[in-house]
Protein backbone atom coordinates (compact mmCIF):
# COMPACT_ATOMS: atom_id res chain seq x y z
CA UNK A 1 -40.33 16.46 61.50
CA UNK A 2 -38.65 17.65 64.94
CA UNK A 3 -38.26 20.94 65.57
CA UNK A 4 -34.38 21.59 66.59
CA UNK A 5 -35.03 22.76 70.08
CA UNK A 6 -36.95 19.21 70.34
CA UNK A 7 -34.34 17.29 69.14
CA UNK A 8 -32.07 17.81 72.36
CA UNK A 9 -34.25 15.39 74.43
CA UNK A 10 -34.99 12.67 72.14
CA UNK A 11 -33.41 9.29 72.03
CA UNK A 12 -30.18 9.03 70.33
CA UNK A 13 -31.29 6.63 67.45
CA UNK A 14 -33.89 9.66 67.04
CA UNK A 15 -31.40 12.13 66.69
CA UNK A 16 -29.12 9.90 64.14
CA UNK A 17 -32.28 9.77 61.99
CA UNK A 18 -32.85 13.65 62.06
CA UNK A 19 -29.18 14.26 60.94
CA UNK A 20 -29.30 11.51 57.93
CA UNK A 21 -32.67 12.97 56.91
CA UNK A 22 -31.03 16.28 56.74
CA UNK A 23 -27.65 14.84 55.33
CA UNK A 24 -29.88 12.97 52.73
CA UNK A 25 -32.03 16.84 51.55
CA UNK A 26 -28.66 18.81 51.63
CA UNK A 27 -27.12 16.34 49.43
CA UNK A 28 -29.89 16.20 47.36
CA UNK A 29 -30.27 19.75 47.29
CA UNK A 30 -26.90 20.23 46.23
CA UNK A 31 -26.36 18.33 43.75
CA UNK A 32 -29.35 19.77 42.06
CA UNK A 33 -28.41 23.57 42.50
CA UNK A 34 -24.64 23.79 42.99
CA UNK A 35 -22.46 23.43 39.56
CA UNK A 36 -19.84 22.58 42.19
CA UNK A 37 -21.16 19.57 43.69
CA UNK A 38 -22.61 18.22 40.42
CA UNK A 39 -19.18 18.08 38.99
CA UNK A 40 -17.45 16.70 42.02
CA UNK A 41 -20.13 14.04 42.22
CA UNK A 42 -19.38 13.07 38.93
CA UNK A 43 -15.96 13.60 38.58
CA UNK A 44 -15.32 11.32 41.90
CA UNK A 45 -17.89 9.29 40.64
CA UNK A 46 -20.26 9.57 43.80
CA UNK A 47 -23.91 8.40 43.76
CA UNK A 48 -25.21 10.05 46.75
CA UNK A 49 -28.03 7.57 46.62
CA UNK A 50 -25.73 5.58 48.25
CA UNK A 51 -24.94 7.65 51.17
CA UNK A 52 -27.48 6.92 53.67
CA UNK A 53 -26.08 6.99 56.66
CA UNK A 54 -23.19 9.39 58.22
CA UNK A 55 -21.02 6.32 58.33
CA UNK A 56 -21.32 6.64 54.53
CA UNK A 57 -19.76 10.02 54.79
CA UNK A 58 -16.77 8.65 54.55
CA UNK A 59 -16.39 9.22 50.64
CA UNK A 60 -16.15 12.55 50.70
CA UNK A 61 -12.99 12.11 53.03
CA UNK A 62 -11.58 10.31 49.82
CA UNK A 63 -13.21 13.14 47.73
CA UNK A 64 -11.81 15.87 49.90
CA UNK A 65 -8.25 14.07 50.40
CA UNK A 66 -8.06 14.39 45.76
CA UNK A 67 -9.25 17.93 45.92
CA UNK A 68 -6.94 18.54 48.24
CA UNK A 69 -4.13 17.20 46.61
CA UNK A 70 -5.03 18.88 43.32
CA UNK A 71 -4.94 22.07 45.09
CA UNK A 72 -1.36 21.54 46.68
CA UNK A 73 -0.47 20.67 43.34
CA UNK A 74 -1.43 23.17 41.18
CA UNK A 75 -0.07 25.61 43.94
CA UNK A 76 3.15 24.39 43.81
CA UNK A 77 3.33 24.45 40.01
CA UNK A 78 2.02 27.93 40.11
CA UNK A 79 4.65 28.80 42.80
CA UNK A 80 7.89 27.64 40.57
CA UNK A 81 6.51 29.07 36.99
């Protein structure tokens, strides 16, 4: 593995790799420890096998945009009890 402070002069393909490595463990990791995660991945029915790339990130946009919107609305029904 590169060390961070190596990472700032390798090629840019090099440092896409790094970042979808460590995308790839903190997903993992997550979803193993975090009761959080686990239930959003399943809930939203995401199978972070599948995201490889950061390109692939773009599911949690739809995940965040629902969350989101579940927020808003139980604040406004909270608001007008």
């Amino acid at each position: 593995m590169i060390k961070n402070r190596e990472l700032h002069y390798q090629a840019p393909q090099t440092i896409k790799k790094f970042q979808e490595d460590r995308m790839k463990e903190t997903l993992i990791y997550v979803a193993e420890h975090s009761p959080f995660y686990k239930r959003m991945f399943i809930e939203y029915n995401i199978n972070i096998s599948e995201i490889n790339t950061i390109e692939d990130l773009q599911l949690f946009q739809q995940l965040l945009s629902r969350i989101y919107n579940r927020i808003i609305m139980i604040f406004f029904v909270l608001i007008h009890c």
